[in-house]
Structure formats: C-alpha cells, structure tokens
Protein backbone atom coordinates (compact mmCIF):
# COMPACT_ATOMS: atom_id res chain seq x y z
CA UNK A 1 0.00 0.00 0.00
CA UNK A 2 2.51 2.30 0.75
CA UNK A 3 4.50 1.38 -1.83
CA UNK A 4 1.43 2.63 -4.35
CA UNK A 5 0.91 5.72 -2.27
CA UNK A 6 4.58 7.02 -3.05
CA UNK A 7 4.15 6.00 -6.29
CA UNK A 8 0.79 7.71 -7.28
CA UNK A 9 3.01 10.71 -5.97
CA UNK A 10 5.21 10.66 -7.80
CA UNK A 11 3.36 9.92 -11.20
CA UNK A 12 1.16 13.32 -10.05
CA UNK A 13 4.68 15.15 -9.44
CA UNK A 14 6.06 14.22 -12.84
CA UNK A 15 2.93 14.46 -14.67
CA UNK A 16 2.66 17.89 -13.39
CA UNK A 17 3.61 20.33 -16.48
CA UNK A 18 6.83 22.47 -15.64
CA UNK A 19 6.50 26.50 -14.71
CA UNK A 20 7.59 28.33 -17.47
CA UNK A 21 8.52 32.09 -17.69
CA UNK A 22 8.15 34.53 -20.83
CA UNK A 23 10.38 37.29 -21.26
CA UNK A 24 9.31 40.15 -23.41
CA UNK A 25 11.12 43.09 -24.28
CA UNK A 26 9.10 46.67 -25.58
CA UNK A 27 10.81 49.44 -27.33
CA UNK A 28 10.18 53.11 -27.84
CA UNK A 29 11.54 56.17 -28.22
CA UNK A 30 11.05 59.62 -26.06
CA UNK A 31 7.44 59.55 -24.58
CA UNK A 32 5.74 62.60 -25.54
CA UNK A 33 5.35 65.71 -22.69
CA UNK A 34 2.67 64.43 -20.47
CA UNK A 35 -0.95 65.76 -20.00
CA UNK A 36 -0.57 67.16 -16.45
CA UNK A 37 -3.60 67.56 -14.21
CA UNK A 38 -2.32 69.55 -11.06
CA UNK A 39 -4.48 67.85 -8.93
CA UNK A 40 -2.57 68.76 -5.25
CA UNK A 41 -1.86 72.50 -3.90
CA UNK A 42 -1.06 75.06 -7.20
CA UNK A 43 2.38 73.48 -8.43
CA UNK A 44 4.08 70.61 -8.47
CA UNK A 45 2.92 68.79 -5.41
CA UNK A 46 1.13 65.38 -3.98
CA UNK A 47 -2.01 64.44 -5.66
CA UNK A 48 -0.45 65.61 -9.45
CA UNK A 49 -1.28 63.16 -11.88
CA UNK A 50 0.72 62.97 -15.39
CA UNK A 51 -1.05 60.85 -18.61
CA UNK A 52 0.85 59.25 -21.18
CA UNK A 53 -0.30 57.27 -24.53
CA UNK A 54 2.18 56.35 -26.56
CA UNK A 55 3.00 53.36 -28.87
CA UNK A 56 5.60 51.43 -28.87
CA UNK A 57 7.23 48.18 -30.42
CA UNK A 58 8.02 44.14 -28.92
CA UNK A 59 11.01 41.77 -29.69
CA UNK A 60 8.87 40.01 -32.27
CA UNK A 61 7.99 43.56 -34.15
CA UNK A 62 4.46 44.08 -32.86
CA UNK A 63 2.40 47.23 -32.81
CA UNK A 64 2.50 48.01 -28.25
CA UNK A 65 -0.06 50.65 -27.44
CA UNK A 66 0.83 51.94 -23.59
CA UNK A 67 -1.33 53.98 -21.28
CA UNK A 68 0.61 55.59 -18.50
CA UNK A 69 -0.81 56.67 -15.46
CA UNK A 70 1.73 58.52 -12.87
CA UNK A 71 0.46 60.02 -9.37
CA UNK A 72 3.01 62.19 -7.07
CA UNK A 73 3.03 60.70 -3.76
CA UNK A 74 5.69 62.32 -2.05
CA UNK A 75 6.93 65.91 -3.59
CA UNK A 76 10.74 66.92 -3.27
CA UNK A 77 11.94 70.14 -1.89
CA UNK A 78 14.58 70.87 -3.17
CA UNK A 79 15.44 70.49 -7.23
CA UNK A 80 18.41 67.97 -6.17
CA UNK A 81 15.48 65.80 -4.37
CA UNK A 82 13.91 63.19 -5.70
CA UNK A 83 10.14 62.47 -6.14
CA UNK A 84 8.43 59.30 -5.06
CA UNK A 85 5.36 58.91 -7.51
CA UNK A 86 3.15 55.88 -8.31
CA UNK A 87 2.68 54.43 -11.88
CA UNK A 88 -0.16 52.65 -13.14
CA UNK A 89 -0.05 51.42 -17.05
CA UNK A 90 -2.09 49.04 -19.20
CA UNK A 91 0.63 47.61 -22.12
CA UNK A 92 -1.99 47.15 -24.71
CA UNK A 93 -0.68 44.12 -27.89
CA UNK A 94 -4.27 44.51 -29.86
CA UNK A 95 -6.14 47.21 -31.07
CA UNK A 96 -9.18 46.11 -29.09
CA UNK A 97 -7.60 46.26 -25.86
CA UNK A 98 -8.26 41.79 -25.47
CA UNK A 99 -4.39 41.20 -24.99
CA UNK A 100 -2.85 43.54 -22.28
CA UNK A 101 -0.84 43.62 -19.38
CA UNK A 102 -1.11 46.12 -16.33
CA UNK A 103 1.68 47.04 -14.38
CA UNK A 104 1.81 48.88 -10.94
CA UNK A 105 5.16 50.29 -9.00
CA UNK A 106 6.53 53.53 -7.43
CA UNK A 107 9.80 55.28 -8.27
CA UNK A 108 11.49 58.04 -7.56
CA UNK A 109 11.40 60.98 -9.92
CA UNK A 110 13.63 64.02 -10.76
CA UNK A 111 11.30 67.18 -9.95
CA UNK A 112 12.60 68.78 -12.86
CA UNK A 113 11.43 66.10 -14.76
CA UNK A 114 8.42 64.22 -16.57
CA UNK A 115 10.55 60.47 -16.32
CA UNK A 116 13.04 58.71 -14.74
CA UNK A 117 17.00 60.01 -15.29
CA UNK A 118 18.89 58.68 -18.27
CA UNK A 119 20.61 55.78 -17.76
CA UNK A 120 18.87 54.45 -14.69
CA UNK A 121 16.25 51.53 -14.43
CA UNK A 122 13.17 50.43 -12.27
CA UNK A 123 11.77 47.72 -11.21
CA UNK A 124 8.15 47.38 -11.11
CA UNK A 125 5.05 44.61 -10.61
CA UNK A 126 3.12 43.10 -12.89
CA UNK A 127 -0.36 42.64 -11.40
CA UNK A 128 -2.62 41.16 -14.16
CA UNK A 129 -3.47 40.75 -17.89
CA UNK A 130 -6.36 40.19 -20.31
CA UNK A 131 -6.60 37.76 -22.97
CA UNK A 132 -3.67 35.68 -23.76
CA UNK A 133 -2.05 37.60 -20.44
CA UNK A 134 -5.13 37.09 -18.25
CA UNK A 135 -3.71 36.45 -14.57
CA UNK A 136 -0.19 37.45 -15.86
CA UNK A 137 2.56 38.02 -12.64
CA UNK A 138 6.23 39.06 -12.51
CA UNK A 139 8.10 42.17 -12.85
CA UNK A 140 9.44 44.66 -15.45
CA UNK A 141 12.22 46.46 -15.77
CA UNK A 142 12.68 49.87 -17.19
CA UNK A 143 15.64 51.07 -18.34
CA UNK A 144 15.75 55.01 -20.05
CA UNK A 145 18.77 55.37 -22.04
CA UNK A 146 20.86 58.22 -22.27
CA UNK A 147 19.35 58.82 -26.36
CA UNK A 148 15.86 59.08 -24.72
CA UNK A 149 14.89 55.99 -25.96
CA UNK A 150 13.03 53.22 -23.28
CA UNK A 151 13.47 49.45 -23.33
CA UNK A 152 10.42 47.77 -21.08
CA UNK A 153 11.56 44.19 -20.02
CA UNK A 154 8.71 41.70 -18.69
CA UNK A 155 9.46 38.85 -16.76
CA UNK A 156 6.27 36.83 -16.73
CA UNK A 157 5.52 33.94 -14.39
C-alpha cells in the first residue's frame, strides 16, 4: 500500500507540467510631454497626476499601445530631491484592448522632470493581464537610455 501511495506521488509530481517564464522586451523612443492635471496644492505637489499614450514596439515587431498613469506621492523640496510617484499602465498588444498587461510600481522621480533620469532603471510589478495575459505576474524592468529611448523588459511567471 505504501508502496502505491509514493508511487501515485510521484506519477502526479512528474505528470505535473513544468513552470515556465516569458520574457518580453518593448521598445520606444522619447514619450511625448505628459498631459498634467495639477491635482494637489497650485504646483508641483502630492495628488499631481501625469497621462501618457504612446505606442511602442516588442522583440517580435508588434504594434504596443501603452497607457501611463503617474500620481506624485511624495513631492521633493529641493530640485536635487527626488520624487516618489506611483505608476499605473495598461501595455496594450491589440487594437481592441483583449491582450494587455497592467503594471503597478513607485519610483522616484527628478522634480525637474516628466521620467526617470537617463541611464537608470526600475523595477516594477506586474499585477494582471487580459486575454492571452489574463492572470499574468512578474516584474518589469525599465531602463531610459541616455538617447531618450526606453526598453520595457517583462518577466512573466
């Protein structure tokens, strides 16, 4: 008996298909200036909300359509300070929005600036999907390159 217990185990563990992971990588060049709603107190301040849409391009060539969502949460004093503000975006791989990817993290921000400083990168979650990325998990890694270009790397679960 026991010895058809352990092996009914281990038929289930080997039977049991192996976890794979999918990296994709996204492309773009310089987002455009941000719609800015200036939500907080009168200037930059908590509560400000930037909006991005802008397209943008996989490993495989694909059309990307990306809507950005970026919230101040903390606001720096000082111009050499950094920013901490949330980001919320929806990565977007069919024109009917079916087949997308949503992404949540915080960073911190330049106040001087709409993005993240050249040459740095940020980590970030990935909390969902639709379509062929429904219940999609991992992280993604932006990296903004000194040309102003982006590079978006997903590591999916």
């Amino acid at each position: 008996m026991k010895r058809l217990f352990l092996h009914t185990i281990a038929t289930l563990f080997f039977a049991v298909p192996a976890l794979s992971s999918t990296t994709l990588t996204l492309t773009h060049g310089a987002t455009p200036a941000p719609t800015y709603l200036d939500a907080g107190v009168p200037g930059d301040s908590v509560g400000d909300v930037r909006i991005w849409r802008f397209s943008a391009k996989s490993s495989d060539n694909q059309a990307v359509m990306i809507d950005w969502l970026m919230t101040t949460t903390e606001h720096a004093q000082h111009t050499t300070e950094l920013e901490s503000r949330i980001t919320l975006s929806v990565v977007s791989f069919d024109n009917e929005g079916k087949d997308t990817i949503q992404l949540q993290g915080v960073g911190l921000y330049p106040i001087t600036g709409s993005t993240l400083k050249s040459d740095v990168t940020l980590e970030r979650a990935v909390i969902g999907g639709t379509g062929k990325y429904a219940g999609a998990s991992g992280t993604v890694t932006s990296m903004h390159w000194s040309d102003g270009s982006w590079q978006h790397v997903f590591d999916l679960d």
